[in-house]
N, C-alpha and C. Protein backbone atom coordinates (compact mmCIF):
# COMPACT_ATOMS: atom_id res chain seq x y z
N UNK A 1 99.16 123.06 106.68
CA UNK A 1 100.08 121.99 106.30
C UNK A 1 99.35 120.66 106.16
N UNK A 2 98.31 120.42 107.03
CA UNK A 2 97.71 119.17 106.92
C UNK A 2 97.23 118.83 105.33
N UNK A 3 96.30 120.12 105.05
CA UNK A 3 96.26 119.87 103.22
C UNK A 3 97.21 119.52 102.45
N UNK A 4 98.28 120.23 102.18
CA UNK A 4 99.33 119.78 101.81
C UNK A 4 99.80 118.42 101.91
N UNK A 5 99.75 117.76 103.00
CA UNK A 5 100.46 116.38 103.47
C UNK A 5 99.42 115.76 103.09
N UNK A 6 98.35 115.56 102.84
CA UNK A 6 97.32 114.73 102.66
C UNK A 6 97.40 114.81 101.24
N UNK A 7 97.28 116.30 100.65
CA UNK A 7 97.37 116.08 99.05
C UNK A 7 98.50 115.47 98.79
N UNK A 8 99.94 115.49 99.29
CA UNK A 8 101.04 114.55 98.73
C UNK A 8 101.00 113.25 98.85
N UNK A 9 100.31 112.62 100.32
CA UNK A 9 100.01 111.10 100.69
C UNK A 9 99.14 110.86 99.02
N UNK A 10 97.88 111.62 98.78
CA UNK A 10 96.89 110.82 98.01
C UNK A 10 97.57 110.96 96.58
N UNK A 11 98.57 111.74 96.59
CA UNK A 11 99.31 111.35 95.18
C UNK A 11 100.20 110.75 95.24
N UNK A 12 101.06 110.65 96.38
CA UNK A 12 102.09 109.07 96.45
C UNK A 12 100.97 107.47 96.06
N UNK A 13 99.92 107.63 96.70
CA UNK A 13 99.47 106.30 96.71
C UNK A 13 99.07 106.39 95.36
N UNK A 14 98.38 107.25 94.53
CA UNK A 14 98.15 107.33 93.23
C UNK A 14 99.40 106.82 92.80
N UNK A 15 100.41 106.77 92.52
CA UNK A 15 101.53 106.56 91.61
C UNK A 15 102.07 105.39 91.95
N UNK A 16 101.88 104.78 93.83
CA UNK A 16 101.93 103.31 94.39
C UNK A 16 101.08 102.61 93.44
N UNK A 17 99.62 102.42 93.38
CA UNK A 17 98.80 101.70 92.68
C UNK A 17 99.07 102.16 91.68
N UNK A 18 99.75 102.91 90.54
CA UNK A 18 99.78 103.06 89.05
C UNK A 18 101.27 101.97 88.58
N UNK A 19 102.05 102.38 89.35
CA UNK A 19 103.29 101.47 89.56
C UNK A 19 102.94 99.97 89.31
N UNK A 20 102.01 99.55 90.77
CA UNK A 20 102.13 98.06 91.03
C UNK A 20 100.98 97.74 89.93
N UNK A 21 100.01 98.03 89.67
CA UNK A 21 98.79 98.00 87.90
C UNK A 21 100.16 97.77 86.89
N UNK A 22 101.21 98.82 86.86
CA UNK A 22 101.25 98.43 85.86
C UNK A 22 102.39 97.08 85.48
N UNK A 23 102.88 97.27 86.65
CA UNK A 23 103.61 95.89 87.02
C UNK A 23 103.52 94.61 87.31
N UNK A 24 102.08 94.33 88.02
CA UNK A 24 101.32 93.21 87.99
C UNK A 24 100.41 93.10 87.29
N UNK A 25 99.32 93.78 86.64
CA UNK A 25 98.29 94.04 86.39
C UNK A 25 96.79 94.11 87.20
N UNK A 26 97.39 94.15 88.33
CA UNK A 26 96.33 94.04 89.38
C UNK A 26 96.35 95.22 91.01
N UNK A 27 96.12 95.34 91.76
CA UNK A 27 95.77 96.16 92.89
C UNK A 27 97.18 95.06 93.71
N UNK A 28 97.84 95.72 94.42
CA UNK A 28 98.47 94.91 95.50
C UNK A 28 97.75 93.91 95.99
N UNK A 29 98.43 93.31 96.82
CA UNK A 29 97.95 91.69 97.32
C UNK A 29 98.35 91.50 99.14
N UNK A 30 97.94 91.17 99.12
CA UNK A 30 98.34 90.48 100.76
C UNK A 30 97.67 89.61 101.25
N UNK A 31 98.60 88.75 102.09
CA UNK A 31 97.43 87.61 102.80
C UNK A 31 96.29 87.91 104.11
N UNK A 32 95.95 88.08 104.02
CA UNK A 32 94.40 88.55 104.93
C UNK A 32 94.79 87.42 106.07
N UNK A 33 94.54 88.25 107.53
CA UNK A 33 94.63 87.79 108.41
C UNK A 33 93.66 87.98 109.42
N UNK A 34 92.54 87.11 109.57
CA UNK A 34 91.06 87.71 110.24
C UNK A 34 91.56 88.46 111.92
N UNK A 35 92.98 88.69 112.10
CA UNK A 35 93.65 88.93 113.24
C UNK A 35 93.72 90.09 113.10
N UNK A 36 93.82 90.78 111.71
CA UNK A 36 94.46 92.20 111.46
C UNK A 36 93.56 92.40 110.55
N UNK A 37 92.05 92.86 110.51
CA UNK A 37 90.94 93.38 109.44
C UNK A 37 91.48 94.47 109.32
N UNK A 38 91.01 95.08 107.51
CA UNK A 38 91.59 96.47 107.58
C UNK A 38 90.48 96.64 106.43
N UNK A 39 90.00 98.53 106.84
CA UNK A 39 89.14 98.44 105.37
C UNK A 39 89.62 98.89 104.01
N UNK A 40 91.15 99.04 104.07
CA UNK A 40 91.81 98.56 102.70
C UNK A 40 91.65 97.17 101.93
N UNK A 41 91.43 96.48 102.69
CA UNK A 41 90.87 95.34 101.74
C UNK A 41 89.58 95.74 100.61
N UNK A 42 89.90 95.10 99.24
CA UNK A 42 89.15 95.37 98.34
C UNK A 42 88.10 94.08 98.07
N UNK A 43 88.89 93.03 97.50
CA UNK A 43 88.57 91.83 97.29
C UNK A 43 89.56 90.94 97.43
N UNK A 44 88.87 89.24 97.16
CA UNK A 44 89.64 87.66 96.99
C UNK A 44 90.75 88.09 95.29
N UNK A 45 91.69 87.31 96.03
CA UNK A 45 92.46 87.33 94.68
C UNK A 45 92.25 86.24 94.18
N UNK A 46 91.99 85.86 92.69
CA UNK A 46 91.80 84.63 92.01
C UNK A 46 93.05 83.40 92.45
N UNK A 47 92.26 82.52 92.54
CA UNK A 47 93.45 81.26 92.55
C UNK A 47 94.56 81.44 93.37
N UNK A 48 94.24 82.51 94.45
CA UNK A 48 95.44 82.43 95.97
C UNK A 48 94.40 82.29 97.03
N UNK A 49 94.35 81.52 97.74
CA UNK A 49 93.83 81.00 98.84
C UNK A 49 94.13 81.95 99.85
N UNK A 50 93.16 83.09 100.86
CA UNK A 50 93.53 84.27 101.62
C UNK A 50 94.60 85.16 101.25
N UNK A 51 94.51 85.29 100.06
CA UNK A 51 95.14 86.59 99.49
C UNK A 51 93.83 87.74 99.21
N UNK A 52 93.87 88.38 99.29
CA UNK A 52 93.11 89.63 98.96
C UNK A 52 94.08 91.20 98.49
N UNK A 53 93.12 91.97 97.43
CA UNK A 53 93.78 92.83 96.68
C UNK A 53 93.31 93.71 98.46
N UNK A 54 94.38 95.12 98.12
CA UNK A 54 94.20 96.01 99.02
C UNK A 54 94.32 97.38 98.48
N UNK A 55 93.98 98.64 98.84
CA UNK A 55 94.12 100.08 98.34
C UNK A 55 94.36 100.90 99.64
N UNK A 56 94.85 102.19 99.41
CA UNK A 56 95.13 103.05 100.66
C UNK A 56 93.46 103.50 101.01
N UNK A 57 93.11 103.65 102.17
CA UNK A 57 92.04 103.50 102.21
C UNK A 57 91.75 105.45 103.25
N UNK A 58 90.50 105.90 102.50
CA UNK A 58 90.53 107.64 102.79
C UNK A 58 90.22 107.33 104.39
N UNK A 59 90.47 107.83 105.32
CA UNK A 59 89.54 107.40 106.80
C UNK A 59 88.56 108.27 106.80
N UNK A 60 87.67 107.82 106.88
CA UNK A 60 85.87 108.58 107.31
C UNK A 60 86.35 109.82 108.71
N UNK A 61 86.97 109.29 109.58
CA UNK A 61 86.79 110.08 111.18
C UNK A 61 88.88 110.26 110.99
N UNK A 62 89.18 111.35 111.29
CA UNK A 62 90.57 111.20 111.52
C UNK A 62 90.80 110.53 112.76
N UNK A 63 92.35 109.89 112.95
CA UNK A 63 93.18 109.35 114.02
C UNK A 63 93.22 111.22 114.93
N UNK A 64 93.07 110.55 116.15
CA UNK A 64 93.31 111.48 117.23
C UNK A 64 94.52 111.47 118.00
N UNK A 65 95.64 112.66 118.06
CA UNK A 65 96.65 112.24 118.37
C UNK A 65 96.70 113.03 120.07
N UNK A 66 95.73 113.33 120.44
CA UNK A 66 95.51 114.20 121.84
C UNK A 66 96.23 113.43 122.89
N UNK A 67 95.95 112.02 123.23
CA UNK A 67 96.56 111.41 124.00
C UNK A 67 98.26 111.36 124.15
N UNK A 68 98.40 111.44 122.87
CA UNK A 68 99.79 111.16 122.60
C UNK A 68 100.51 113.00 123.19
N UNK A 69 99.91 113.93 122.57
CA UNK A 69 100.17 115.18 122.80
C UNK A 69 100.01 115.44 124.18
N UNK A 70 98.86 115.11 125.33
CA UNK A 70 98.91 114.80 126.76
C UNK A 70 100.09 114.02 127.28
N UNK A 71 100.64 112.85 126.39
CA UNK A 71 101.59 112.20 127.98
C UNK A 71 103.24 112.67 127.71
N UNK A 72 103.18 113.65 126.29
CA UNK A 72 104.42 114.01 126.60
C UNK A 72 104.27 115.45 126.59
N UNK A 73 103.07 115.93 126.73
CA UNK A 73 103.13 117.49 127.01
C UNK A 73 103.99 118.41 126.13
N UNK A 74 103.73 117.81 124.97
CA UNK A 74 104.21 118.69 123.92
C UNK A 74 102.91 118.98 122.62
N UNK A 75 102.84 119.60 121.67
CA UNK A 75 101.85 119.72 120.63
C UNK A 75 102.75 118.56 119.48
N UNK A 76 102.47 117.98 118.84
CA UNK A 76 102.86 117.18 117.20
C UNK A 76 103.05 118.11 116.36
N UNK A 77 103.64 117.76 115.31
CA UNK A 77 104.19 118.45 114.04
C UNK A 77 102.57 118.22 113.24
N UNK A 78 101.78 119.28 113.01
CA UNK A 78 100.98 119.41 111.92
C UNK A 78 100.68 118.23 111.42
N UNK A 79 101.79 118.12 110.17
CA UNK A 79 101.97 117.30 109.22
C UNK A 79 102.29 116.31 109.36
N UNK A 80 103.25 115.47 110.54
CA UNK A 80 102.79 114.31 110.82
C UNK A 80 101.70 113.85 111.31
N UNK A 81 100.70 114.72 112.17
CA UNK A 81 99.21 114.04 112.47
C UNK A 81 98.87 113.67 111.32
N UNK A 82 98.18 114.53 110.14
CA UNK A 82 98.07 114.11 109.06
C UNK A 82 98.49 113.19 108.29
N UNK A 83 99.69 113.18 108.38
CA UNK A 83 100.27 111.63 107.65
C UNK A 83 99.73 110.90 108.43
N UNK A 84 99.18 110.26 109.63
CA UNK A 84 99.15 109.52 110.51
C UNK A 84 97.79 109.37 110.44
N UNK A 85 96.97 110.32 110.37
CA UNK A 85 95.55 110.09 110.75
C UNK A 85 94.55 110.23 109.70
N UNK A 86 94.98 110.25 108.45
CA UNK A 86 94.20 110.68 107.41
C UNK A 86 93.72 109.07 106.60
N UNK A 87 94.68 108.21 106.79
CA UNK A 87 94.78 107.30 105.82
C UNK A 87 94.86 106.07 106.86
N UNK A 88 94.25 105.05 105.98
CA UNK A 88 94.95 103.50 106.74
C UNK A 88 95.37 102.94 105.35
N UNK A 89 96.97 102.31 105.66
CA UNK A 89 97.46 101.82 104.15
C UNK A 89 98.93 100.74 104.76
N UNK A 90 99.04 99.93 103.77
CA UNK A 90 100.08 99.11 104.56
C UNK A 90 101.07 100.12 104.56
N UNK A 91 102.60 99.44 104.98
CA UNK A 91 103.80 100.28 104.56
C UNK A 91 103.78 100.13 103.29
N UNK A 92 104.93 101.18 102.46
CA UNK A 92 104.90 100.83 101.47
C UNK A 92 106.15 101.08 101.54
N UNK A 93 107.23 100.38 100.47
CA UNK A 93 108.53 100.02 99.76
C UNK A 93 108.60 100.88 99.09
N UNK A 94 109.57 102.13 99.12
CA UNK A 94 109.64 103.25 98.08
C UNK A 94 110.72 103.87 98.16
N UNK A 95 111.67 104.64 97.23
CA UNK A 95 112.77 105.13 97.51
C UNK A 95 112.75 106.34 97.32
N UNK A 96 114.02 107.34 97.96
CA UNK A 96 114.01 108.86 98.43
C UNK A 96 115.96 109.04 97.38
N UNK A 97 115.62 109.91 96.46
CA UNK A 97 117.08 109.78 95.90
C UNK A 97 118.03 108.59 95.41
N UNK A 98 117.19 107.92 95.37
CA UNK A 98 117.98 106.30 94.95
C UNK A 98 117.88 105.80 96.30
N UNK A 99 117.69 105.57 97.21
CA UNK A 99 118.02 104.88 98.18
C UNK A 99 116.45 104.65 98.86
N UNK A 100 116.64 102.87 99.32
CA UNK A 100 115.30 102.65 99.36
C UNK A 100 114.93 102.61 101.20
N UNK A 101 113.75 102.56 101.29
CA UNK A 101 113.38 102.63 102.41
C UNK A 101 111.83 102.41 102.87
N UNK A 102 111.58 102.01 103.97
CA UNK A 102 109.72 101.58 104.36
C UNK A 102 109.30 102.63 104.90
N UNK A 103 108.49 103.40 104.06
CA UNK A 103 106.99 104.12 104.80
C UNK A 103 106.14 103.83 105.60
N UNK A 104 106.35 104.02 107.00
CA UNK A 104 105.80 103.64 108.02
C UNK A 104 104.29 104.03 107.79
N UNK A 105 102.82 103.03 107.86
CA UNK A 105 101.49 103.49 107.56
C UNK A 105 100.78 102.99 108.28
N UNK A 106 99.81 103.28 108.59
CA UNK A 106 98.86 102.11 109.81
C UNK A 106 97.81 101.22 109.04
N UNK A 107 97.84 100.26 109.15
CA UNK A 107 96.81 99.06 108.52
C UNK A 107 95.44 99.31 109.33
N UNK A 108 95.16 99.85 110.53
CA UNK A 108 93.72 99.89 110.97
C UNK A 108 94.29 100.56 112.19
N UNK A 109 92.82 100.73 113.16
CA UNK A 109 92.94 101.53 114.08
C UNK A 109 93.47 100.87 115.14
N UNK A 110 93.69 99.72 115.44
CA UNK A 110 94.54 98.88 116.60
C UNK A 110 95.97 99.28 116.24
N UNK A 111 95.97 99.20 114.77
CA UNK A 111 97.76 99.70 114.35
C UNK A 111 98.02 101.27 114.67
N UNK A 112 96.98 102.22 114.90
CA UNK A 112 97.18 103.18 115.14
C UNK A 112 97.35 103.17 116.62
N UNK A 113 96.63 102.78 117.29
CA UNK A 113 96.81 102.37 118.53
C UNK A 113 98.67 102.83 118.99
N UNK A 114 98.77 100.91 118.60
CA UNK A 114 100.30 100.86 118.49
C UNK A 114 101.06 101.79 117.76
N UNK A 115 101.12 102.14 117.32
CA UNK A 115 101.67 103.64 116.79
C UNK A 115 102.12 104.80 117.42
N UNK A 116 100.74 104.65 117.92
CA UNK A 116 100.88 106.12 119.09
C UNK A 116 101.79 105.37 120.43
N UNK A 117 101.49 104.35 120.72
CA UNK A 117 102.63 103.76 121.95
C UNK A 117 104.01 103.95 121.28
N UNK A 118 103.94 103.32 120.20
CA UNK A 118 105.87 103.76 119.69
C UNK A 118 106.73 105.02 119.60
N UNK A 119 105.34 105.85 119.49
CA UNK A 119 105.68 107.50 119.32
C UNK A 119 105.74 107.98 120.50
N UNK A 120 105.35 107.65 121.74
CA UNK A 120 105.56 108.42 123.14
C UNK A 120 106.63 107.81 123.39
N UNK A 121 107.05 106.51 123.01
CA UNK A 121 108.35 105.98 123.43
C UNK A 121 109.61 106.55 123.05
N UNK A 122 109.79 106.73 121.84
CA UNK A 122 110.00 107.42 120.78
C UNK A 122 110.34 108.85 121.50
N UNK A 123 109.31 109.74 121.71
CA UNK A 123 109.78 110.70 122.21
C UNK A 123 110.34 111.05 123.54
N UNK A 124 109.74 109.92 124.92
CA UNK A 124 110.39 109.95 125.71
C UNK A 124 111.77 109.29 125.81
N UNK A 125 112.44 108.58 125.00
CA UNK A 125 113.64 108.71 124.88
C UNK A 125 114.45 109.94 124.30
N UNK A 126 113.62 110.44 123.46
CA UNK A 126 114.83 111.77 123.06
C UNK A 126 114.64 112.50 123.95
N UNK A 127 113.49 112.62 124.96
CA UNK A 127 113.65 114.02 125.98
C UNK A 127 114.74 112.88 127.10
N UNK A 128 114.96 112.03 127.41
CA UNK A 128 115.81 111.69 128.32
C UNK A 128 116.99 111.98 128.31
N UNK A 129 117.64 111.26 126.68
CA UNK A 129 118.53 111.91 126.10
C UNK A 129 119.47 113.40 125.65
N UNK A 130 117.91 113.90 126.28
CA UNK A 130 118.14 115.59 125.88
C UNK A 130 118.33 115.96 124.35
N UNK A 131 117.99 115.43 123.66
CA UNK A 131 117.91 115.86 122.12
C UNK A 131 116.34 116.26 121.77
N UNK A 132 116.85 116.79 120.61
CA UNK A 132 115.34 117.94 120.00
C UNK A 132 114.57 116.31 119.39
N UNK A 133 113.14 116.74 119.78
CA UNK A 133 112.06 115.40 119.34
C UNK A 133 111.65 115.52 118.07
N UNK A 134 112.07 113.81 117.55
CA UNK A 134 111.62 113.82 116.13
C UNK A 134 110.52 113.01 115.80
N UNK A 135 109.83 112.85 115.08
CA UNK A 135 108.77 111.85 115.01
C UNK A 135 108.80 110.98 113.72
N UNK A 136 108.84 109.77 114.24
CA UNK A 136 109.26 108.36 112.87
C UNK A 136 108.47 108.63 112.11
N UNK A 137 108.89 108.11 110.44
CA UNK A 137 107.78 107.97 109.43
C UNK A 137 107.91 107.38 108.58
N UNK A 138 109.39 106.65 108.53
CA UNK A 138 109.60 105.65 107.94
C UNK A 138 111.08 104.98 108.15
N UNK A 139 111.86 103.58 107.70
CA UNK A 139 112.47 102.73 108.56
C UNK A 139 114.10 102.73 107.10
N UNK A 140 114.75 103.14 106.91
CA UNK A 140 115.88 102.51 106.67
C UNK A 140 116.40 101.08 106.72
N UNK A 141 116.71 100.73 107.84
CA UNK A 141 117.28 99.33 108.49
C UNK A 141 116.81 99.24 110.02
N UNK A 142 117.31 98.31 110.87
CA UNK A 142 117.21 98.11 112.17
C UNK A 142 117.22 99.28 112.67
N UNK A 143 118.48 100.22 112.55
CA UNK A 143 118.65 101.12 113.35
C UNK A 143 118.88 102.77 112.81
N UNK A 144 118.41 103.13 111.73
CA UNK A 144 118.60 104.08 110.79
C UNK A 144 117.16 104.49 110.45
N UNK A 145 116.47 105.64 111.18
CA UNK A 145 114.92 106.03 110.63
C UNK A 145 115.11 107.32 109.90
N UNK A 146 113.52 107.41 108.90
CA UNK A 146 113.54 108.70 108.76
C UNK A 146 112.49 109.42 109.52
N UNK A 147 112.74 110.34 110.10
CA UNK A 147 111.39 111.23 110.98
C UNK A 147 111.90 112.72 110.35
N UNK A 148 110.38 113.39 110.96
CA UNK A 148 110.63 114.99 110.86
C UNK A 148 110.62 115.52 112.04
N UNK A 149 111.85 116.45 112.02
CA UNK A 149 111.83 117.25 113.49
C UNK A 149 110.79 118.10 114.07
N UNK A 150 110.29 117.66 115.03
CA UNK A 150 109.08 118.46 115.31
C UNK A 150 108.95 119.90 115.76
N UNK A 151 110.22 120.21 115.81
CA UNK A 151 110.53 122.06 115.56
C UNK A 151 110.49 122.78 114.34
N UNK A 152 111.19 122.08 113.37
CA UNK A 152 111.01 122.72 112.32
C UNK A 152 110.35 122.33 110.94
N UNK A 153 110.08 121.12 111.02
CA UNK A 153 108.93 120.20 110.12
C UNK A 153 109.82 119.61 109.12
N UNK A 154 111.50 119.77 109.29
CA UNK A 154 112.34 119.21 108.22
C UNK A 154 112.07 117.63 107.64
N UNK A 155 112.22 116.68 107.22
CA UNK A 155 112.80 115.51 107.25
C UNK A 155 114.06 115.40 107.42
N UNK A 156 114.44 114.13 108.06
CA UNK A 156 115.46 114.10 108.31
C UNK A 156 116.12 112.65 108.47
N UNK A 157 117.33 112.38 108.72
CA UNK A 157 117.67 110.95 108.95
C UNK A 157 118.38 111.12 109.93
N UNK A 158 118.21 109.90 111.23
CA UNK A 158 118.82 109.36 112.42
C UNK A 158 118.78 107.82 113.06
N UNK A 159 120.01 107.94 113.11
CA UNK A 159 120.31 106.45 114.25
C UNK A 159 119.25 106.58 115.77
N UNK A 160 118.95 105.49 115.60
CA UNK A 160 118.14 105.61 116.61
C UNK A 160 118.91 105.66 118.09
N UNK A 161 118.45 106.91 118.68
CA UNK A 161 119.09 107.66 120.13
C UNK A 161 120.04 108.09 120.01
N UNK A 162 120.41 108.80 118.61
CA UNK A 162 121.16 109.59 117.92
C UNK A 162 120.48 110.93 117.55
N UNK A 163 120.89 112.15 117.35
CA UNK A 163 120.52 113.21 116.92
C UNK A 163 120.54 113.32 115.17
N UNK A 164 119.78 113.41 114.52
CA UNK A 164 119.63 113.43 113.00
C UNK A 164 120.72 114.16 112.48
N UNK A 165 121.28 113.31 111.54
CA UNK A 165 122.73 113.92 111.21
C UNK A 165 122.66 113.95 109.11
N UNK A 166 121.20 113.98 108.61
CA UNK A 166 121.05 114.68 107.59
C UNK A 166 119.47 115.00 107.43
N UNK A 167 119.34 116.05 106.52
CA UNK A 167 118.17 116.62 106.26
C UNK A 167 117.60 116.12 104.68
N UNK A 168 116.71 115.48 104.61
CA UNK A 168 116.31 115.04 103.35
C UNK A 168 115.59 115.74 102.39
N UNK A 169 114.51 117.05 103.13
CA UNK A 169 113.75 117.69 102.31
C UNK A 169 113.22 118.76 103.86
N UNK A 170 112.93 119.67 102.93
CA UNK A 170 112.41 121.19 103.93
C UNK A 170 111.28 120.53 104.77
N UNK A 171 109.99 120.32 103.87
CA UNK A 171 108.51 119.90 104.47
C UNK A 171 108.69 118.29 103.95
N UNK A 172 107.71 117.72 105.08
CA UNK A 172 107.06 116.50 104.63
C UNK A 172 106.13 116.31 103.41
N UNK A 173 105.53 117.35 102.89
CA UNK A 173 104.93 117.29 101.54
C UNK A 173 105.75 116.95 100.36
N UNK A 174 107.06 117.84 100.44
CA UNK A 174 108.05 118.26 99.50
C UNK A 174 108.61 116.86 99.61
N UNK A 175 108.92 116.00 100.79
CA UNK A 175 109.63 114.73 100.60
C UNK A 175 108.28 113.62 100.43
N UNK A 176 107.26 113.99 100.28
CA UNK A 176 106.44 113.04 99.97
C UNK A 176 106.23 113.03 98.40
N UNK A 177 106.23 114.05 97.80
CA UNK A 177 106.48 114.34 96.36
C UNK A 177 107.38 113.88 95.57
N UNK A 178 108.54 113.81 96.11
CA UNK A 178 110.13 113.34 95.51
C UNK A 178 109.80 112.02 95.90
N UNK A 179 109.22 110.94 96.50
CA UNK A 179 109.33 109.58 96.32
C UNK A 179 109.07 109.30 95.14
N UNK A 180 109.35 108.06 95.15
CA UNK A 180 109.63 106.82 93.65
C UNK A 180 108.94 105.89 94.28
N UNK A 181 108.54 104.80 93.22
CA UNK A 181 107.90 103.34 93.69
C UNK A 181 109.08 102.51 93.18
């Protein structure tokens, strides 16, 4: 599954940067913050003062999710390690069936860091709760995520400390495929 999820990430971002090229004529932008280095940065953007273009960037060493799999004594869904550890890329703005929503992505390895703290949190609330553990992967609104259930690798949508009350796509590949920019 990890192949799979990695081949769908590197063709979502293919069609992210074909989108925003052909919409701006340039690579995305962001303001560079010597607080948050990332080696998605490409270059200076002309005539914006700490703007710099950015790209999804391949990671040399994958993200290690062992720690995270130690403090809640469970194994991860495949395919979310992979989404998680393959790439450093901002979020990105993209929609699933008409309806839009943020792709949760890590900008560098401190963001992965934090990541993995949100995800044990994350899961030790649903085991408190007693509901089946899902793992975030991207944001709706305040209180509306999408994660995949880590039993059966569905996507899915839930209120947060709510039990997922729709299914968006079988695999995370299959719903990484069906995005739009």
């Amino acid at each position: 599954m990890m192949s799979a999820t990695t081949d769908a990430l590197a063709s979502l971002f293919q069609r992210f940067l074909q989108a925003t090229q052909e919409a701006t004529g340039e690579l995305p932008t962001l303001c560079s913050d010597p607080d948050l280095p990332s080696p998605c940065f490409v270059d200076e953007v002309e005539d914006k003062e700490g703007d710099k273009h950015w790209q999804p960037f391949k990671r040399d060493e994958l993200g290690d999710f062992s720690n995270v799999e130690e403090a809640i004594e469970c194994v991860l869904d495949e395919s979310v390690k992979a989404f998680y550890q393959s790439y450093f890329c901002d979020s990105l703005a993209l929609n699933f069936a008409g309806h839009s929503f943020d792709l949760i992505q890590v900008w560098n390895e401190q963001d992965f860091k934090g990541l993995q703290q949100n995800m044990i949190g994350h899961i030790v609330m649903k085991k408190r709760l007693g509901q089946k553990i899902t793992l975030f992967i991207g944001c709706i609104d305040d209180d509306t995520i999408i994660s995949v259930n880590n039993e059966t690798g569905q996507v899915v949508v839930e209120k947060v400390g709510c039990e997922p009350h729709k299914v968006l796509a079988e695999t995370l590949p299959d719903f990484l495929n069906a995005l739009t920019v």
